[in-house]
Protein backbone atom coordinates (compact mmCIF):
# COMPACT_ATOMS: atom_id res chain seq x y z
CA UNK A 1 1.02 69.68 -86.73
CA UNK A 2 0.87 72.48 -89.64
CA UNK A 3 1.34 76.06 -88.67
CA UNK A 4 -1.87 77.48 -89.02
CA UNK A 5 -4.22 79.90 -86.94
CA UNK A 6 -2.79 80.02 -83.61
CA UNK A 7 -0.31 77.93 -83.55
CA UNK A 8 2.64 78.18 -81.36
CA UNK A 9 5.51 78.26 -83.42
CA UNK A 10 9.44 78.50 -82.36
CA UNK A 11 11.52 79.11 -85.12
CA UNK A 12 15.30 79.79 -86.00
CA UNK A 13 16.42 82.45 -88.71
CA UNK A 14 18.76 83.88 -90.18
CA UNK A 15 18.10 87.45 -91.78
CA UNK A 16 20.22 89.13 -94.92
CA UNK A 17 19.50 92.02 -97.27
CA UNK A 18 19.22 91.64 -101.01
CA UNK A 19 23.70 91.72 -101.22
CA UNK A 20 23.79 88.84 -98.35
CA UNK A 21 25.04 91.05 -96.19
CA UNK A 22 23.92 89.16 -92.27
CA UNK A 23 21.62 91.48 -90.48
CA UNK A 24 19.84 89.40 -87.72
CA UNK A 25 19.19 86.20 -86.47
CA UNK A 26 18.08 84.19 -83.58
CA UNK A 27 20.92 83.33 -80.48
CA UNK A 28 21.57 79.46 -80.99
CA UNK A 29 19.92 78.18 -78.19
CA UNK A 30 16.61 80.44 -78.71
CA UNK A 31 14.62 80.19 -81.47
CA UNK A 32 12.11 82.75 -81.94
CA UNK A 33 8.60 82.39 -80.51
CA UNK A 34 5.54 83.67 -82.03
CA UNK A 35 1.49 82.96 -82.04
CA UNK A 36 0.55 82.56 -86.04
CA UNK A 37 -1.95 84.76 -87.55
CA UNK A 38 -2.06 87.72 -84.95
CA UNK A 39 0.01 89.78 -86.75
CA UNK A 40 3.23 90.13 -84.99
CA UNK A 41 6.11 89.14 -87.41
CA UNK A 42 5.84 90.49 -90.83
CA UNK A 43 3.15 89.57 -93.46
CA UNK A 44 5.20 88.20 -96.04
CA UNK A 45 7.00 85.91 -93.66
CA UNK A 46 3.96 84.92 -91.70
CA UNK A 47 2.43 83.65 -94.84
CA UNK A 48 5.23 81.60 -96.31
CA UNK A 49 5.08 80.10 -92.80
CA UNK A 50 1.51 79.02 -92.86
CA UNK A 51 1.16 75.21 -93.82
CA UNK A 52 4.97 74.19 -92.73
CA UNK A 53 5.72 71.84 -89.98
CA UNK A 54 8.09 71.43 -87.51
CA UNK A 55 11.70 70.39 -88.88
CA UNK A 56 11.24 72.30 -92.38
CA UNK A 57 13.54 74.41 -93.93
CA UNK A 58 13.22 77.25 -95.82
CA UNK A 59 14.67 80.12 -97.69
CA UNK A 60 12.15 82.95 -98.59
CA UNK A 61 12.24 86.52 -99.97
CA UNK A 62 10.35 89.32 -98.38
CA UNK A 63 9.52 92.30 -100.80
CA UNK A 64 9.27 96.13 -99.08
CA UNK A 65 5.60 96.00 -99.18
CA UNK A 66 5.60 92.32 -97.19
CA UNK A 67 8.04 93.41 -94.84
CA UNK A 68 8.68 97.15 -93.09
CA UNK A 69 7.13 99.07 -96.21
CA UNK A 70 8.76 101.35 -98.46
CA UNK A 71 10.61 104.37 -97.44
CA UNK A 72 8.61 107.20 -96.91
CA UNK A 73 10.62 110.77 -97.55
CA UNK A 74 7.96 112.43 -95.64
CA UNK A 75 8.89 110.75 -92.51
CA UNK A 76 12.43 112.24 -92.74
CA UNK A 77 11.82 116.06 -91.15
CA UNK A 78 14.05 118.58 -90.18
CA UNK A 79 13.68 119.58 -86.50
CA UNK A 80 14.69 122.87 -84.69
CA UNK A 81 16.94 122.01 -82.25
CA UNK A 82 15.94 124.10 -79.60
CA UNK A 83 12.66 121.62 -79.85
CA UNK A 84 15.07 118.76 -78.17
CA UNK A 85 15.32 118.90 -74.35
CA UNK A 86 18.46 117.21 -75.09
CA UNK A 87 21.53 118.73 -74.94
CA UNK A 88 24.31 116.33 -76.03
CA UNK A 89 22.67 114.85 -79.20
CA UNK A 90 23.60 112.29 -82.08
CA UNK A 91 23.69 111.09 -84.79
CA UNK A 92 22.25 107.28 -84.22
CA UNK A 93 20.34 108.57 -81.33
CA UNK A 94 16.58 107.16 -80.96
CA UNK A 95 13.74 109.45 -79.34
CA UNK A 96 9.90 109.35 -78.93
CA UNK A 97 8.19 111.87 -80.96
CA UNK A 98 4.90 112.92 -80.51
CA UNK A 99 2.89 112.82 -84.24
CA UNK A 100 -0.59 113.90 -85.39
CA UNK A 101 -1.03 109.49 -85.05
CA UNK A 102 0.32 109.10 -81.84
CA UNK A 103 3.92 108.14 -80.41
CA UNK A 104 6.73 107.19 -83.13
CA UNK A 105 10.02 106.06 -82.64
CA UNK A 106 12.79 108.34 -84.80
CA UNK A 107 16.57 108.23 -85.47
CA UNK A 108 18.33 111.52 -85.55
CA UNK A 109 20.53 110.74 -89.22
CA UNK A 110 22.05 114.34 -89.39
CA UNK A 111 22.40 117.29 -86.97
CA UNK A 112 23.65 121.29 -87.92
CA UNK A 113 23.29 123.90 -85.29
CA UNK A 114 20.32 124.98 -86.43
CA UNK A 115 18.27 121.42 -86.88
CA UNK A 116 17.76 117.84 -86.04
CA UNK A 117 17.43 115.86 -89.35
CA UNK A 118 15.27 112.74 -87.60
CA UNK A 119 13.78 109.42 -89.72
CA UNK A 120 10.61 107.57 -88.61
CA UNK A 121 10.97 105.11 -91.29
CA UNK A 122 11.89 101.58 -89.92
CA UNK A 123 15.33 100.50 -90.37
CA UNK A 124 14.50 98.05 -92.40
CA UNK A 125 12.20 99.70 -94.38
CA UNK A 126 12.64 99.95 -98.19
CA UNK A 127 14.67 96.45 -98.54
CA UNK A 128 14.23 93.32 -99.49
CA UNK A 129 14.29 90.81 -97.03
CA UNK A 130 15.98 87.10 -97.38
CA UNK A 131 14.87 84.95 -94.46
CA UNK A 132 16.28 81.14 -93.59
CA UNK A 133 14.20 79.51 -91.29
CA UNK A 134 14.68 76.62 -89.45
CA UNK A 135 11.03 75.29 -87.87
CA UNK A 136 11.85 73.82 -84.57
CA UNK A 137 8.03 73.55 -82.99
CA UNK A 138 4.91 73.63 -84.09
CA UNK A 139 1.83 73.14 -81.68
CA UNK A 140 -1.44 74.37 -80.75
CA UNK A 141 -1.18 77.63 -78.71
CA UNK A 142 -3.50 77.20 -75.27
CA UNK A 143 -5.38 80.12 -74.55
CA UNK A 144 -3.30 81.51 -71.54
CA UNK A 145 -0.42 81.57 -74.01
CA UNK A 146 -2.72 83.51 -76.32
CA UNK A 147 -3.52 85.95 -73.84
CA UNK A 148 -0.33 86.19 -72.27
CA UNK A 149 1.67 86.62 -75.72
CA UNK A 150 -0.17 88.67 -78.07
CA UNK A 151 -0.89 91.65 -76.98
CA UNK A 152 0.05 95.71 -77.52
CA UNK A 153 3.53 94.73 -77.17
CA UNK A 154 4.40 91.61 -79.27
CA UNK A 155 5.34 88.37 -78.41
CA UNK A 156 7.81 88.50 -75.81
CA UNK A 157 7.67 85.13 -73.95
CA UNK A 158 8.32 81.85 -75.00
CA UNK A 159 5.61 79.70 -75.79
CA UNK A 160 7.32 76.55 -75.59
């Protein structure tokens, strides 16, 4: 079977930036699991993937715009610290903020007594993106697996 509109696919990868440098991949033994075509691994690798089969091979390149986006400066604000209930804050540190479009997830990059320098760009946002893939299964998704993977939170469960 081709990957195509929901189908279950379980796939190993192998993620680098644009020097090669390793950033992610899947454990060994656990190949990634998604539902094709609802969205919840990034465009640019969700289309290379549609029409391959189980057992194929590839090596593809994500641009930005394909993958997290480009960096946006105007994500990066400086906070008042006195607006953190936290007290023993760093650098690295992830909270919740609360935005004019709802919840966002930001990383504190700098801190001064005064502010909270926080960035609600994805990590990965800005780079390019080298995947190898590995297709290990390739089926029809039944609807329970549908229903039960693809929802508000991503795929989460295996589908084989």
């Amino acid at each position: 079977m081709i990957i195509s509109q929901n189908s279950s696919v379980l796939f190993h990868y192998s993620l680098s930036d644009k020097s090669g440098n390793k950033i992610d991949s899947s454990p060994a033994d656990e190949p990634l699991a998604y539902i094709h075509g609802q969205g919840k691994i990034i465009p640019g690798l969700e289309k290379a993937m549609e029409g391959k089969k189980s057992g194929d091979v590839m090596i593809v390149t994500i641009d930005p715009k394909d993958a997290y986006g480009e960096r946006q400066e105007q994500m990066v604000q400086q906070i008042p610290r006195a607006n953190f209930k936290a007290e023993d804050i760093k650098v690295g540190m992830r909270f919740e903020a609360t935005t004019q479009n709802g919840p966002a997830s930001v990383v504190v990059t700098d801190l001064t007594e005064e502010t909270v320098t926080v960035d609600g760009n994805h990590p990965l946002a800005g780079k390019t993106l080298t995947f190898d893939i590995r297709i290990a299964e390739v089926k029809e998704a039944a609807k329970d697996e549908i229903d039960e993977c693809c929802n508000e939170s991503g795929c989460s469960k295996k589908t084989g």
